[in-house]
C-alpha atoms as a PDB file:
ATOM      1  CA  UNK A   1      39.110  -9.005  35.673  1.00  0.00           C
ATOM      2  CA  UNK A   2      36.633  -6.691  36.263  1.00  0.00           C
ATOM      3  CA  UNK A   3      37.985  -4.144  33.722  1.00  0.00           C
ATOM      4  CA  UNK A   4      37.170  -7.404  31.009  1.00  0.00           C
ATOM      5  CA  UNK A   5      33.679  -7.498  32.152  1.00  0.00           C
ATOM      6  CA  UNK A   6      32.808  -4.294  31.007  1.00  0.00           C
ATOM      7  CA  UNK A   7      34.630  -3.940  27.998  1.00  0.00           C
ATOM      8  CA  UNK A   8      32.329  -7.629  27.385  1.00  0.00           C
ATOM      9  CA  UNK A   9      29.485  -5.738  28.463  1.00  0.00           C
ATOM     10  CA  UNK A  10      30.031  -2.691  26.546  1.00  0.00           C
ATOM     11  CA  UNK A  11      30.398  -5.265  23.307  1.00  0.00           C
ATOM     12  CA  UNK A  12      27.444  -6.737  23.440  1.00  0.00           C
ATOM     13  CA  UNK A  13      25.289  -3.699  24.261  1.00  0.00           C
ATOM     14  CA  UNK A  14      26.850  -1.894  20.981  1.00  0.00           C
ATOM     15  CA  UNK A  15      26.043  -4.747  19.196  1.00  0.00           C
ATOM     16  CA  UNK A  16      22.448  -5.221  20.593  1.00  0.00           C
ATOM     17  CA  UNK A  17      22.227  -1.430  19.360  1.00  0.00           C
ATOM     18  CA  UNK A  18      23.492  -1.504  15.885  1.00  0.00           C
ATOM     19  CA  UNK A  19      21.418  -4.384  15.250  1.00  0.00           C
ATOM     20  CA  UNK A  20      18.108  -3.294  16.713  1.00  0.00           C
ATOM     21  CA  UNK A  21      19.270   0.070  14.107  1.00  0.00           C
ATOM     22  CA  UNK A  22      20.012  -2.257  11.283  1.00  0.00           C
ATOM     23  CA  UNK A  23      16.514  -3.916  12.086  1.00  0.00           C
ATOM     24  CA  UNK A  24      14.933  -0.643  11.844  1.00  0.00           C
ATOM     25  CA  UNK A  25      16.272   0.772   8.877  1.00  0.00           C
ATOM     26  CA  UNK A  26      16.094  -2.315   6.834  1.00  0.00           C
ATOM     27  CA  UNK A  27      12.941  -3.886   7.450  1.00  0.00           C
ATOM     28  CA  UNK A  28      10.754  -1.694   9.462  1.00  0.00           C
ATOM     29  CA  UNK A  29      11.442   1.392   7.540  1.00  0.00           C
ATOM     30  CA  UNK A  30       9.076   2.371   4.510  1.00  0.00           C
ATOM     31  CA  UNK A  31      11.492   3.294   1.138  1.00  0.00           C
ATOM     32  CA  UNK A  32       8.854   3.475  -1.231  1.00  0.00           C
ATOM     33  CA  UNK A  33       4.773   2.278  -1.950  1.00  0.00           C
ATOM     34  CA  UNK A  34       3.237   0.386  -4.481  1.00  0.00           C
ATOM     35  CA  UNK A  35      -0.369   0.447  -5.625  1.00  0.00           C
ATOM     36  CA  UNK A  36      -2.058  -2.993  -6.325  1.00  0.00           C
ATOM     37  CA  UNK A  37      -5.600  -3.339  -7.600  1.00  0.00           C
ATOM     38  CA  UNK A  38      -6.617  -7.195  -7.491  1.00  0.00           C
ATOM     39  CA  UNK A  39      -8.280  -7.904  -9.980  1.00  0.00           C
ATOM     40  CA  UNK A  40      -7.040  -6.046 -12.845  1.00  0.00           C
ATOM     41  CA  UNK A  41     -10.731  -5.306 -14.440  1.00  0.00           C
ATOM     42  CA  UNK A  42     -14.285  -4.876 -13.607  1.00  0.00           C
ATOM     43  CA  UNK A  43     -17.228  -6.310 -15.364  1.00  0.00           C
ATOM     44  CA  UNK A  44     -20.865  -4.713 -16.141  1.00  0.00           C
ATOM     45  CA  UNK A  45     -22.468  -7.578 -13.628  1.00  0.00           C
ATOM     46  CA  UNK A  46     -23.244  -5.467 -10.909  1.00  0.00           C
ATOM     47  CA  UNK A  47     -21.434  -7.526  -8.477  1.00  0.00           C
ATOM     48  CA  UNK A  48     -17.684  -7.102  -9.993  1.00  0.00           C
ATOM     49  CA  UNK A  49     -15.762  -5.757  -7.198  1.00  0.00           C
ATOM     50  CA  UNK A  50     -11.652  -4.472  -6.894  1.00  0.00           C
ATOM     51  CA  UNK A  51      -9.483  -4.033  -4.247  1.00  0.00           C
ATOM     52  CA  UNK A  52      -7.044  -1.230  -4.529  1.00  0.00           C
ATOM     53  CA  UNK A  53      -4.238  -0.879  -1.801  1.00  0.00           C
ATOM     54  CA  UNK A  54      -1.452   0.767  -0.816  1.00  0.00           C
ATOM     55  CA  UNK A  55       1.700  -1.765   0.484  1.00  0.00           C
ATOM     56  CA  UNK A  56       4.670   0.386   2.236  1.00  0.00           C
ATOM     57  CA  UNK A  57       7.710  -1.709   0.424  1.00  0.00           C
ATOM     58  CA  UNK A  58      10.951  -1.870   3.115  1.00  0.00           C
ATOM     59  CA  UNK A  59      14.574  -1.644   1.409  1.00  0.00           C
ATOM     60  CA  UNK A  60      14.204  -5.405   0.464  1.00  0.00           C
ATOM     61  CA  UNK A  61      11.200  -4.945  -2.014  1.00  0.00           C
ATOM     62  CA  UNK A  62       8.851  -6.683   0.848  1.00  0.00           C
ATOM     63  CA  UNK A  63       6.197  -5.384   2.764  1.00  0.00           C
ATOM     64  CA  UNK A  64       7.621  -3.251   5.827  1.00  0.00           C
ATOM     65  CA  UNK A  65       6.684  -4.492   9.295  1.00  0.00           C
ATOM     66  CA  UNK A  66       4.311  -3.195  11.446  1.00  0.00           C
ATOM     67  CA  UNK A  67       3.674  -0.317   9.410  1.00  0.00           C
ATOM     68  CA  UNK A  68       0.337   0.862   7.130  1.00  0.00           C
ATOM     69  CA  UNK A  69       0.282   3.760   5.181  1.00  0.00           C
ATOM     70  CA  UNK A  70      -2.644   6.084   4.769  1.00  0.00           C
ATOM     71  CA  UNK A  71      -3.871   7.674   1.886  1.00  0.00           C
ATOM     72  CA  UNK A  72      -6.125   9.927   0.515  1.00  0.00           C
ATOM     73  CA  UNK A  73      -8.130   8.640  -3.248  1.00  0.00           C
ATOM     74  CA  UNK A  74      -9.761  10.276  -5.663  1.00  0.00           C
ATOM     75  CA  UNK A  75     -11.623   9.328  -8.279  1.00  0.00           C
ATOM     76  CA  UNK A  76     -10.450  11.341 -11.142  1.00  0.00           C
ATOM     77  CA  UNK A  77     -12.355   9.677 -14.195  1.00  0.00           C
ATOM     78  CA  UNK A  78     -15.553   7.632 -14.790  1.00  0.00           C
ATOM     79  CA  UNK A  79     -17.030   7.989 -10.844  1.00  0.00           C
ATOM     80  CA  UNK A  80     -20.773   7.169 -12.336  1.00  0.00           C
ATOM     81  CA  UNK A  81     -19.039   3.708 -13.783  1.00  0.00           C
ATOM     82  CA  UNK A  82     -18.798   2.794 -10.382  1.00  0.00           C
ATOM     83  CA  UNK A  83     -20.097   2.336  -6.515  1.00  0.00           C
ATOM     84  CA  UNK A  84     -17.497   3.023  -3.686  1.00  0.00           C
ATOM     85  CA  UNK A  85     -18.357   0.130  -1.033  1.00  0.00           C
ATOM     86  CA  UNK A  86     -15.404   1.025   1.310  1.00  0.00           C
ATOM     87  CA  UNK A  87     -13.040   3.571   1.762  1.00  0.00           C
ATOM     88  CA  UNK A  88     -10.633   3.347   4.532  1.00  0.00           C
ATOM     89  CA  UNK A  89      -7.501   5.915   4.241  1.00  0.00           C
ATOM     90  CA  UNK A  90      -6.154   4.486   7.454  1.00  0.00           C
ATOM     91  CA  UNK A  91      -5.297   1.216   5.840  1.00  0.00           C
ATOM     92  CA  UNK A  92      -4.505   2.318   2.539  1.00  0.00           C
ATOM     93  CA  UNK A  93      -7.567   0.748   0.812  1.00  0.00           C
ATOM     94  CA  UNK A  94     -10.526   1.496  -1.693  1.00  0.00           C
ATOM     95  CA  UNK A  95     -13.491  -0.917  -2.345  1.00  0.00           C
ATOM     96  CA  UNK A  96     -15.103  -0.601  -6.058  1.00  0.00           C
ATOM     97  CA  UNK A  97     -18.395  -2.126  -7.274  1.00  0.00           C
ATOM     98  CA  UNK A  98     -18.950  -1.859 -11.194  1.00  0.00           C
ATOM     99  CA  UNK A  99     -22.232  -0.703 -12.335  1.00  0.00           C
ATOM    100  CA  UNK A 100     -24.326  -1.594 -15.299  1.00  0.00           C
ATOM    101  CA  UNK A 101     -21.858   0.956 -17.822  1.00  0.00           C
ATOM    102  CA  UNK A 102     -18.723  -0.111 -19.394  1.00  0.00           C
ATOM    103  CA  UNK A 103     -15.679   2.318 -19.772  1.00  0.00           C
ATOM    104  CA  UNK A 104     -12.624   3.352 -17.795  1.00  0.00           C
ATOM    105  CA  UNK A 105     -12.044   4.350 -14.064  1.00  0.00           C
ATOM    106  CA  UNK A 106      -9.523   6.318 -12.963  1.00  0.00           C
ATOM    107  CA  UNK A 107      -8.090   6.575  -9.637  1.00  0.00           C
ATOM    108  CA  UNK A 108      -5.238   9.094  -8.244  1.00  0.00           C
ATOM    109  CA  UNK A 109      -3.829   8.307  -4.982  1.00  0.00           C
ATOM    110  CA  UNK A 110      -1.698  10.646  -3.055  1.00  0.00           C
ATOM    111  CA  UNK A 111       0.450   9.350   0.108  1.00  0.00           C
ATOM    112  CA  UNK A 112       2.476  10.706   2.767  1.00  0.00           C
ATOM    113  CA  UNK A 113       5.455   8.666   1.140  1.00  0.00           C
ATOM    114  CA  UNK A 114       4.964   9.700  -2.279  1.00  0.00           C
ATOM    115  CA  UNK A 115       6.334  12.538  -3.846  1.00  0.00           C
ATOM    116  CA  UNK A 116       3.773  12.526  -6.575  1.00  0.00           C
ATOM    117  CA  UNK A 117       0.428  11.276  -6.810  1.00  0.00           C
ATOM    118  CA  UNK A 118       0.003   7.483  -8.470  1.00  0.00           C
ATOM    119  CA  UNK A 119      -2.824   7.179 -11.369  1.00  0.00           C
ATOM    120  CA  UNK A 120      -4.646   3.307 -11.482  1.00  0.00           C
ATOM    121  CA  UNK A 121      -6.624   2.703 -14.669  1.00  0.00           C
ATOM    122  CA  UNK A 122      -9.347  -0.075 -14.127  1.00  0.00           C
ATOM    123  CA  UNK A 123     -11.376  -1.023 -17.171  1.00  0.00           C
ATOM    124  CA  UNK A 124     -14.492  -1.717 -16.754  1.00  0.00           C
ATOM    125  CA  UNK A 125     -15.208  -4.127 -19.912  1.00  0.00           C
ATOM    126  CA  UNK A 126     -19.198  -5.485 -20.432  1.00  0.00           C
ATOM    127  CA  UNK A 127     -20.558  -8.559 -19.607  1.00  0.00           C
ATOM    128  CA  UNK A 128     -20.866 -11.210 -22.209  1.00  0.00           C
ATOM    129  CA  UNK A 129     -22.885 -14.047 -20.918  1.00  0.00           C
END
């Protein structure tokens, strides 16, 4: 009887460990990052802001758990289109204001998770109103 117990016990604590790896390696741990920049363009207004961010992806394409990824940006081309509000390489985010000149921005992001830097192209279109 009590040789049953601990082959039980011995089950269930192998068990409790190759899920809590599983876990781990499937949802917690970063595979790859993705660059979004919400929205896609700026406008000449003066007020037209975007949102670029860095999202560590987990082995299921989704946003890994409990994990942020910092990175370091550069703008590469057109820096006197626009204003930097915010940068914040702990998060993984830049904060752009368009000025009163239309053109194209160019923005090359390098990560600890990245083998090569990622390039994001924001036009910056005028203002027809």
């Amino acid at each position: 009887m009590n040789k049953r117990k601990i082959n039980i016990y011995s089950i269930v604590i192998i068990s409790f460990l190759i899920s809590g790896l599983l876990f781990y390696q499937y949802l917690i741990n970063i595979y790859e990052i993705t660059v979004t920049a919400e929205p896609k363009a700026l406008y000449t207004d003066n007020q037209s802001k975007v949102i670029v961010s860095v999202v560590p992806l987990n082995s299921f394409g989704w946003k890994a758990l409990f994990r942020i990824v910092t990175a370091d940006f550069e703008i590469v081309e057109g820096i006197s289109l626009v204003e930097i509000i915010k940068i914040d390489k702990q998060n993984g985010t830049l904060i752009l204001k368009a000025k009163s000149e239309s053109g194209k921005v160019v923005v090359q992001i390098k990560s600890e998770f990245s083998l090569l830097p990622t390039i994001v192209e924001i036009p910056v279109y005028p203002n027809y109103t």
